[in-house]
Structures are given as C-alpha cells and as structure tokens.
N, C-alpha and C. Protein backbone atom coordinates (compact mmCIF):
# COMPACT_ATOMS: atom_id res chain seq x y z
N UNK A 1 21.42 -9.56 47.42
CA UNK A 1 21.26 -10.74 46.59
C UNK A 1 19.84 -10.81 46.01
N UNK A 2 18.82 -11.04 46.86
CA UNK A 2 17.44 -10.61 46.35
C UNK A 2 17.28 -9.53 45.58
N UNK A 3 18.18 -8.40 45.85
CA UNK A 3 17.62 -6.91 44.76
C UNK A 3 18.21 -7.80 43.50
N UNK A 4 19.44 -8.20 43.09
CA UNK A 4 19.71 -8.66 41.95
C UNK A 4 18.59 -9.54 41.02
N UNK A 5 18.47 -10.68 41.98
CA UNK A 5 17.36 -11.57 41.19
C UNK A 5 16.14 -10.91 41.02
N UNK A 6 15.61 -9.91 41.61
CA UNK A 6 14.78 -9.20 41.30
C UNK A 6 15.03 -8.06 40.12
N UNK A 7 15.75 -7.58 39.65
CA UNK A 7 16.45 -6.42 38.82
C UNK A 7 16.48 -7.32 37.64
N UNK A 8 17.09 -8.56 37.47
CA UNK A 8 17.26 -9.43 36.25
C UNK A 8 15.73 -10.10 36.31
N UNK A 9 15.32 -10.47 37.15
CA UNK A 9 14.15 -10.61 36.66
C UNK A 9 12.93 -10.07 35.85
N UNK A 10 13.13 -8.79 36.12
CA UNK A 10 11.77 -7.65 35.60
C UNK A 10 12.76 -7.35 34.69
N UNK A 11 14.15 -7.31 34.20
CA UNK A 11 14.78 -6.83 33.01
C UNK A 11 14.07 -8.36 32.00
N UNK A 12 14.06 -9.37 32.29
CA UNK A 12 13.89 -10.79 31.57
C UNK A 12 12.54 -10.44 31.11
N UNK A 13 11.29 -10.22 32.18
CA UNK A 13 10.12 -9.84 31.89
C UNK A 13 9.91 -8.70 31.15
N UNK A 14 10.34 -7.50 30.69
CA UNK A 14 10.77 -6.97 30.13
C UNK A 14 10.83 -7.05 28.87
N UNK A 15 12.06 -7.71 28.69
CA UNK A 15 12.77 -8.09 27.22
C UNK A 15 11.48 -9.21 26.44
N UNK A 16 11.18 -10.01 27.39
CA UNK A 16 9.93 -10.95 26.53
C UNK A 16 8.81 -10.29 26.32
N UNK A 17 8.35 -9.79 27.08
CA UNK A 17 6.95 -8.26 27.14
C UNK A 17 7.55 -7.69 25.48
N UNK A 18 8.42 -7.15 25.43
CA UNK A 18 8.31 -6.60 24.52
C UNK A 18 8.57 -7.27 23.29
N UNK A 19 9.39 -8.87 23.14
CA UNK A 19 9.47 -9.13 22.23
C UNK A 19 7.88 -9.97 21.68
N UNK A 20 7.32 -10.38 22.59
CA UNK A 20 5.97 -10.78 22.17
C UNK A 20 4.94 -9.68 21.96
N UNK A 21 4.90 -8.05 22.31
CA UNK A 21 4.56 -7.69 21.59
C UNK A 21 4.82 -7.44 19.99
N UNK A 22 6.00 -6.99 19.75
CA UNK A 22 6.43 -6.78 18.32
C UNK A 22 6.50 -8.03 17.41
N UNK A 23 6.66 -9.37 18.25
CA UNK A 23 6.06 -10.36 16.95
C UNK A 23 4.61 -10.42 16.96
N UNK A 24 4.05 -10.15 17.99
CA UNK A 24 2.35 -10.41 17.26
C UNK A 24 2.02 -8.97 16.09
N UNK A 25 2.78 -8.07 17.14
CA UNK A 25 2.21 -7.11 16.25
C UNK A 25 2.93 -6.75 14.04
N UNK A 26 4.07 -7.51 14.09
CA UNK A 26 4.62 -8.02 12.97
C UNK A 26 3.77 -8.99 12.30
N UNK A 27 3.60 -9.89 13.13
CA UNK A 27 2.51 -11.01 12.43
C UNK A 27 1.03 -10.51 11.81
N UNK A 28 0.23 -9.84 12.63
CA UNK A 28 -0.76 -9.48 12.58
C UNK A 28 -1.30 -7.86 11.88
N UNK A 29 0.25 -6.97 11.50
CA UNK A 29 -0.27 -6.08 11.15
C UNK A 29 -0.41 -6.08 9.85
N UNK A 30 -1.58 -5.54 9.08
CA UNK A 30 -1.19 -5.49 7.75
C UNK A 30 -1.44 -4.56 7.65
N UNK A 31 0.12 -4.28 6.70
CA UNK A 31 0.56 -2.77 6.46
C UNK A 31 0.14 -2.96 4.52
N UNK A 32 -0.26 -1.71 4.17
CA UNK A 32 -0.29 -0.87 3.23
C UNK A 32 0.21 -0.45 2.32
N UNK A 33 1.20 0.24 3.29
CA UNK A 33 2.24 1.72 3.02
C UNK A 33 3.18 1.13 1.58
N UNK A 34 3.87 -0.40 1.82
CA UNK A 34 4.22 -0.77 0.82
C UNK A 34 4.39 -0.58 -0.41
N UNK A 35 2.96 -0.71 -0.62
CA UNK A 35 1.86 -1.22 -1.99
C UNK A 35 2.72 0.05 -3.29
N UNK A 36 2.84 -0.07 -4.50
CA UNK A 36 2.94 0.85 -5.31
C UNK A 36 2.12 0.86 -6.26
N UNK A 37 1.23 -0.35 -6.22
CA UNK A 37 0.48 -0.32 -6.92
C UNK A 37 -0.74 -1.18 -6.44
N UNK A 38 -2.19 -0.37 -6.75
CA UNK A 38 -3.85 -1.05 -5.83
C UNK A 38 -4.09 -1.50 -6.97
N UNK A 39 -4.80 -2.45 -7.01
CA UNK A 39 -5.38 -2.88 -8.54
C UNK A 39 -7.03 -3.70 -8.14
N UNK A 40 -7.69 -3.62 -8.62
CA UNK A 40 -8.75 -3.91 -8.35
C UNK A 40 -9.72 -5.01 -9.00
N UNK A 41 -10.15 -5.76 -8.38
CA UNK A 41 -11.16 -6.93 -8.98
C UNK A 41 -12.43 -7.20 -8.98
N UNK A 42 -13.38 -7.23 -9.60
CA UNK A 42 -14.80 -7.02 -9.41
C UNK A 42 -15.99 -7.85 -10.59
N UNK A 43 -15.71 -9.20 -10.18
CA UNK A 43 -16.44 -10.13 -11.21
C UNK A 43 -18.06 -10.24 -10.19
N UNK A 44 -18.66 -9.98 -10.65
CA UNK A 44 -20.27 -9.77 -10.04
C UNK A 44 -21.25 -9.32 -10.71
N UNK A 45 -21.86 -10.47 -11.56
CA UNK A 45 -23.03 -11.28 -11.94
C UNK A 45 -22.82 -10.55 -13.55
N UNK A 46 -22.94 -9.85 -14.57
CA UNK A 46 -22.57 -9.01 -15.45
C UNK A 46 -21.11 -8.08 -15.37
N UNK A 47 -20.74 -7.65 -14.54
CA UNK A 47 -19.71 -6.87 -14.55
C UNK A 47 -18.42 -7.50 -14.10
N UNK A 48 -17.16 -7.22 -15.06
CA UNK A 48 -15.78 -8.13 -14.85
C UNK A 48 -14.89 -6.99 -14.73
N UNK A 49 -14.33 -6.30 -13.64
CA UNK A 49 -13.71 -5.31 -13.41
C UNK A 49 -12.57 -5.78 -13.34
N UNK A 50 -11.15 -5.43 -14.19
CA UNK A 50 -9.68 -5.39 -13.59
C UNK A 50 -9.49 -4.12 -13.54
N UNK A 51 -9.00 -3.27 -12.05
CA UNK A 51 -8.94 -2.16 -12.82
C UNK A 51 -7.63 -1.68 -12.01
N UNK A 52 -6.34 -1.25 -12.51
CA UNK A 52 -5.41 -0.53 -11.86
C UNK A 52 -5.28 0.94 -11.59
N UNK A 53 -5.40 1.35 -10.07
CA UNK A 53 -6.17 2.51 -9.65
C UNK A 53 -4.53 3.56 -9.87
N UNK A 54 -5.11 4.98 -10.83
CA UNK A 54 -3.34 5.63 -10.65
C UNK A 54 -3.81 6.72 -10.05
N UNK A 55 -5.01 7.17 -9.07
CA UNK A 55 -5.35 8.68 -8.83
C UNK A 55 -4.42 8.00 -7.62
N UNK A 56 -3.62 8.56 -7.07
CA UNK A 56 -3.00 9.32 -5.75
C UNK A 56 -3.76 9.69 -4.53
N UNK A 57 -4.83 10.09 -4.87
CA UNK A 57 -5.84 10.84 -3.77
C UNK A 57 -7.03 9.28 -3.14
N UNK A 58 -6.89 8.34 -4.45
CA UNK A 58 -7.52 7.31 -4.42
C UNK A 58 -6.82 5.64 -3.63
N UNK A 59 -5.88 6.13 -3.89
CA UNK A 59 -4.98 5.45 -3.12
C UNK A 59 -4.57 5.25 -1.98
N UNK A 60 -4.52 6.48 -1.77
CA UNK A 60 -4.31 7.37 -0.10
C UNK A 60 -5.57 6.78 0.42
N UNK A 61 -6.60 6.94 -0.53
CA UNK A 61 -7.62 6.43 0.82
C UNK A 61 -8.20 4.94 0.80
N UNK A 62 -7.77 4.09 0.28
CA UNK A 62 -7.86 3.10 -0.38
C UNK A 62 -7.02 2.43 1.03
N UNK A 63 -5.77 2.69 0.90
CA UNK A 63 -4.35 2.41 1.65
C UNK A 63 -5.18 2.57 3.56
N UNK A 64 -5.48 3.51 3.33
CA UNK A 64 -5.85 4.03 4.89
C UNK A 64 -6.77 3.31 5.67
N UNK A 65 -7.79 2.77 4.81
CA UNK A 65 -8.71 1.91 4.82
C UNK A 65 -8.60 0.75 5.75
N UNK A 66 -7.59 0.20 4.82
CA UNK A 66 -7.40 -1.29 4.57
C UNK A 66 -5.95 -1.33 5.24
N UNK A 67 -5.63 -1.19 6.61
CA UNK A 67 -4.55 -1.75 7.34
C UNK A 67 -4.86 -1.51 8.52
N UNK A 68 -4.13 -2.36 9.44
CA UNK A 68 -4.50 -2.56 10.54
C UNK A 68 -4.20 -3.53 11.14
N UNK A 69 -4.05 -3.99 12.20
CA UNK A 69 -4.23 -5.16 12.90
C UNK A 69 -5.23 -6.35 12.83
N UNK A 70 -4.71 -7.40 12.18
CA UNK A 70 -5.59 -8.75 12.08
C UNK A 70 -5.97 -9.16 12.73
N UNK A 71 -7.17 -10.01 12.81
CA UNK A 71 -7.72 -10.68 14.23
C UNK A 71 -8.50 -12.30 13.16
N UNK A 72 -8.25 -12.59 13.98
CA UNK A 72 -9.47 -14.37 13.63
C UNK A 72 -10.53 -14.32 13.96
N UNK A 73 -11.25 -14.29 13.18
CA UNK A 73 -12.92 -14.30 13.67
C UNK A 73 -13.57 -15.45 12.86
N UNK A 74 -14.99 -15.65 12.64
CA UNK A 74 -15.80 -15.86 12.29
C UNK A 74 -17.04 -15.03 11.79
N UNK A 75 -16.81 -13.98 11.08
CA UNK A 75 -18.01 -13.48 10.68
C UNK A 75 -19.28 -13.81 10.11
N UNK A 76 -20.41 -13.19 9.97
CA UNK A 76 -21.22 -13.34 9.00
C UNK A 76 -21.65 -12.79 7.68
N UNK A 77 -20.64 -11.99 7.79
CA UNK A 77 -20.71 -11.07 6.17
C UNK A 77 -20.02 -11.85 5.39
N UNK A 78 -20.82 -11.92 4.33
CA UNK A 78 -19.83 -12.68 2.93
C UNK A 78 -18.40 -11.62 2.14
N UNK A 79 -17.68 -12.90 2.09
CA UNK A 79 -16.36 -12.08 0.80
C UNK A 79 -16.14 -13.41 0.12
N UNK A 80 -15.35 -12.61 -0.81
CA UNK A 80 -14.93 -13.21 -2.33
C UNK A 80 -14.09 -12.60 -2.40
N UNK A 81 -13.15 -13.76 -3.35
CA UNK A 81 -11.93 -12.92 -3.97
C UNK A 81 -12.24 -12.53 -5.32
N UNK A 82 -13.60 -12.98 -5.36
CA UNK A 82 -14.10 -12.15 -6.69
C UNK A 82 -13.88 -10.92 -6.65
N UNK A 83 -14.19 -10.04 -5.36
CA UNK A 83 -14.17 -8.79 -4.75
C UNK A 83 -13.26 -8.48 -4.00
N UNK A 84 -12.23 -7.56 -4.48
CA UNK A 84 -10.82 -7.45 -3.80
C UNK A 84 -9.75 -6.52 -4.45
N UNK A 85 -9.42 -6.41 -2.98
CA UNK A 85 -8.42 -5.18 -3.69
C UNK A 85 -6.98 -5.77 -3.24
N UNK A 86 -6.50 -5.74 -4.22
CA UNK A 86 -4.90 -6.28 -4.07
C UNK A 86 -4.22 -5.02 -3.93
N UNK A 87 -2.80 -4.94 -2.82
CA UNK A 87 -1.83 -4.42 -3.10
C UNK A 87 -0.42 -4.99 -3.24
N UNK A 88 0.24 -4.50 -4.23
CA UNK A 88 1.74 -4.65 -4.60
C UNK A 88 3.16 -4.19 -4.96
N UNK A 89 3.54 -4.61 -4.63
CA UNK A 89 4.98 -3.52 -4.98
C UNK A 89 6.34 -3.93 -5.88
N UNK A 90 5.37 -5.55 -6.82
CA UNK A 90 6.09 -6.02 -7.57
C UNK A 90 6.46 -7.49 -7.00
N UNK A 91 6.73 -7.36 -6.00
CA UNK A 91 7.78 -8.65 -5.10
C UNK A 91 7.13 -9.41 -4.50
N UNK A 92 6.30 -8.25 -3.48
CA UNK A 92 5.20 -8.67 -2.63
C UNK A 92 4.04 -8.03 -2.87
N UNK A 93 2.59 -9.19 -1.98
CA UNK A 93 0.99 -8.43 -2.41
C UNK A 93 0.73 -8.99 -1.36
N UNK A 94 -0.36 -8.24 -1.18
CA UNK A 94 -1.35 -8.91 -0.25
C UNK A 94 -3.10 -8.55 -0.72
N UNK A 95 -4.07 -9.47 -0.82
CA UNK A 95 -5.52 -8.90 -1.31
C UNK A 95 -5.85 -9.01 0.00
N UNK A 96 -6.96 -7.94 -0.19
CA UNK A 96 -8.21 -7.62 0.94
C UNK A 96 -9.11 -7.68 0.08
N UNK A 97 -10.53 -8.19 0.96
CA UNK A 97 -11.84 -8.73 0.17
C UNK A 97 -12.79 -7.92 1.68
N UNK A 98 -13.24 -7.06 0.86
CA UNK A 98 -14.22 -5.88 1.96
C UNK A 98 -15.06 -6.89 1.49
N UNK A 99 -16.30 -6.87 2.42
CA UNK A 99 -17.58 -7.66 2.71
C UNK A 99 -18.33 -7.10 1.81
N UNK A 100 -18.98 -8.20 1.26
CA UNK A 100 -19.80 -7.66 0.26
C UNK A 100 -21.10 -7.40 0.34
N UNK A 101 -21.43 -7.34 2.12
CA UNK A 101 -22.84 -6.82 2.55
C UNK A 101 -22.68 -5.80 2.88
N UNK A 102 -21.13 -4.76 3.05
CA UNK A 102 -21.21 -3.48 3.36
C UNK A 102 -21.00 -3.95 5.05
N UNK A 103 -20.64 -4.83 5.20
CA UNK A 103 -20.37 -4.67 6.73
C UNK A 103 -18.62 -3.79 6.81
N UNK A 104 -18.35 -3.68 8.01
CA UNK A 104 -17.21 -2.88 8.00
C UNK A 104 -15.91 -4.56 8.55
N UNK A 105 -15.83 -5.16 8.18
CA UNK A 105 -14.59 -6.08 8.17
C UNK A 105 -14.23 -6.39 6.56
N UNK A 106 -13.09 -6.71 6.55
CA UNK A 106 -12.48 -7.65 5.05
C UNK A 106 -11.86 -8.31 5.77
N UNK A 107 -12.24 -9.46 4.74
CA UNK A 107 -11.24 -10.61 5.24
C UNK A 107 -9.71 -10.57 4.70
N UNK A 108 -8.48 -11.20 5.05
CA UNK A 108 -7.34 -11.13 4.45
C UNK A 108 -7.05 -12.07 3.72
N UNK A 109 -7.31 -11.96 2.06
CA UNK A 109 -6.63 -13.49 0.98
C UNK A 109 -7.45 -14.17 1.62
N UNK A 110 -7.31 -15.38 1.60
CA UNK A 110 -8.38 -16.33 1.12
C UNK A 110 -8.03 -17.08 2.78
N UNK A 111 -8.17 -16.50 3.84
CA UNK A 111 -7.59 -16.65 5.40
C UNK A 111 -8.85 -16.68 6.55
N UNK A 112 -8.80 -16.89 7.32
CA UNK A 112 -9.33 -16.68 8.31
C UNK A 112 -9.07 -15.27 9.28
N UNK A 113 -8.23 -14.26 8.96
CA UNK A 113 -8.18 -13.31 9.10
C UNK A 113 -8.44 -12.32 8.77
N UNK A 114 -9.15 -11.28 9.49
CA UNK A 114 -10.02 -10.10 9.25
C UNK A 114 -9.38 -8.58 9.80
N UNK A 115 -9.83 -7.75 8.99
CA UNK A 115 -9.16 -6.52 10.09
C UNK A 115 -10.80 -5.61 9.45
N UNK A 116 -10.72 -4.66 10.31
CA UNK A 116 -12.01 -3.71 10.50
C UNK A 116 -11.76 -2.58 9.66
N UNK A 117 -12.52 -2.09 8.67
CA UNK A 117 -12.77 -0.98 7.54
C UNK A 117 -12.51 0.47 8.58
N UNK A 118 -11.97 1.15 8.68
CA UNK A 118 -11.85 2.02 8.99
C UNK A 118 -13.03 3.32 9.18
N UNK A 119 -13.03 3.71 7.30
CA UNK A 119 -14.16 4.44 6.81
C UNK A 119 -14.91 3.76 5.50
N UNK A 120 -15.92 3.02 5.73
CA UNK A 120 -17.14 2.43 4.64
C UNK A 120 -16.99 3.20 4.23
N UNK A 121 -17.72 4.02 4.27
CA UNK A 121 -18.53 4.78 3.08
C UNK A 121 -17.21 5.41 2.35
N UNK A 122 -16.27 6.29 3.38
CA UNK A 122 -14.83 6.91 1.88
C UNK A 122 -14.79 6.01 0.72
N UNK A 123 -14.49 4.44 1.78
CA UNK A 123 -13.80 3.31 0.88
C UNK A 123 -14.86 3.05 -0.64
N UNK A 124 -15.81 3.03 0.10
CA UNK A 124 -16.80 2.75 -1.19
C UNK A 124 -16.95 3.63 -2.00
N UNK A 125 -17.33 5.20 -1.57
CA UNK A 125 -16.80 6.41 -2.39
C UNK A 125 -15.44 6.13 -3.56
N UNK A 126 -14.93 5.71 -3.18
CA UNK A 126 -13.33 5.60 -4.20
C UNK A 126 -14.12 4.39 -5.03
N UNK A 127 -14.27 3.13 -4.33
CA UNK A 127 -14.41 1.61 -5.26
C UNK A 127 -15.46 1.98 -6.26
N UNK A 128 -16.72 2.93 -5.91
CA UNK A 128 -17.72 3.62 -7.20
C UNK A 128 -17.42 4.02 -8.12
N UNK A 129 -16.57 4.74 -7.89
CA UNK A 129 -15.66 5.28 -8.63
C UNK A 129 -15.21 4.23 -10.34
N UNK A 130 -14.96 3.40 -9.92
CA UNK A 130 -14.30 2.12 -10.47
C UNK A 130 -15.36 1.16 -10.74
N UNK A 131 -16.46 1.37 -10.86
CA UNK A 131 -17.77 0.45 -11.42
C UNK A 131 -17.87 -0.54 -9.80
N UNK A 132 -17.28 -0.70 -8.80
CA UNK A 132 -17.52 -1.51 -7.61
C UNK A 132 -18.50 -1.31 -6.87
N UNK A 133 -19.90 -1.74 -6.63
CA UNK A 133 -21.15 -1.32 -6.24
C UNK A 133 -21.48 -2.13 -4.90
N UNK A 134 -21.54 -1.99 -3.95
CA UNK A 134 -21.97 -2.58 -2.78
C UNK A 134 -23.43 -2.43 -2.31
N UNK A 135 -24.19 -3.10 -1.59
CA UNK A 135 -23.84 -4.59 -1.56
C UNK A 135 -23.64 -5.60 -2.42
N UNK A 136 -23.50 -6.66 -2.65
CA UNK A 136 -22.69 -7.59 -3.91
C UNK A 136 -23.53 -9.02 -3.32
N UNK A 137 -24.27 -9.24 -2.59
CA UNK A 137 -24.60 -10.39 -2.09
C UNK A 137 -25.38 -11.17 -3.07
C-alpha cells in the first residue's frame, strides 16, 4: 500500500517537474529561428537607419545572438527602441534593443526582460555593417 502512494506520488512530482519546466521555459525563451525577416532600426542623433537585412550569413548571426532565455533584471546599461532589431515572419515579431553602452544584455520590446548577447563584438561586426555604431549613449 505504501509502495503505491509512493510510485503515484514521484509519478505526480514528476509530471509537475516537468510541466513547470516547459512552461517557464516556453514563457521565457526567446526564440529566433522563426524570424524570416531582421529588419533594423537606428535613429541616433544624425543618423535614421531602417534597414532590412537580406545577407543570410548576417542573419545567421544576428539570429544566434539574440535568443535565449529571459530573465528580469534591472540593469544599468541604457536601450531604446530607437535601437533595435526586430524579428518577423509576417504574423509574429518580436524587437530586441542591445544596450547601447556595448554591455552584453538587450532588453526585450519595451519590457522588463533581458536575455544576455551571446557574441558582442560578431553582433556588432554585422550591425556596422548597416551604419549601427556602438556605443550610442
């Protein structure tokens, strides 16, 4: 009798273990992979950038960058949605706003949620590319 309530028990613990991982991690991941199209924004002080990115190679690393697992913080690096890279796939978007002191977080849309830059410098390598000059402060 005890093995039972014990067997359904750790199956119960179990089943919730895993369903509270996969909703946080649903909630909190922001995925990328989506996107069919990066498009880019860059209004800072003289320069008004719209720019829709079609290199492939730029994308890839653009994409790689910028996903990850969200977290709530409080930083001290500044963002803007002056500064931001949107992705979309027509239906759905989501913008990321990399810090415009060159720190390694972006914030997510206009949120209290942040996820961590992967590779600075690639990322900025590509956004140069595109007239996007960091720092922006």
């Amino acid at each position: 009798m005890k093995t039972k309530f014990l067997i359904v028990g750790v199956c119960i613990l179990i089943i919730a273990l895993i369903f509270f991982v996969v909703t946080i991690r649903m909630k909190n991941y922001i995925d990328t992979s989506f996107a069919t199209e990066v498009s880019l924004k860059y209004y800072y002080i003289d320069k008004e950038i719209d720019k829709v990115i079609t290199d492939e190679n730029d994308i890839r690393i653009i994409k790689e960058n910028l996903k990850g697992v969200s977290y709530s913080d409080n930083p001290s690096c500044g963002f803007s949605l002056d500064i931001s890279i949107k992705f979309s796939d027509g239906e759905k978007s989501i913008t990321v706003c990399p810090a415009c002191d060159s720190c390694s977080k972006a914030r997510v849309e206009g949120s209290r949620r942040y996820i961590d830059i992967k590779d600075r410098k690639a990322l900025e390598d590509v956004l140069e590319k595109y007239g996007m000059t960091f720092p922006c402060v």
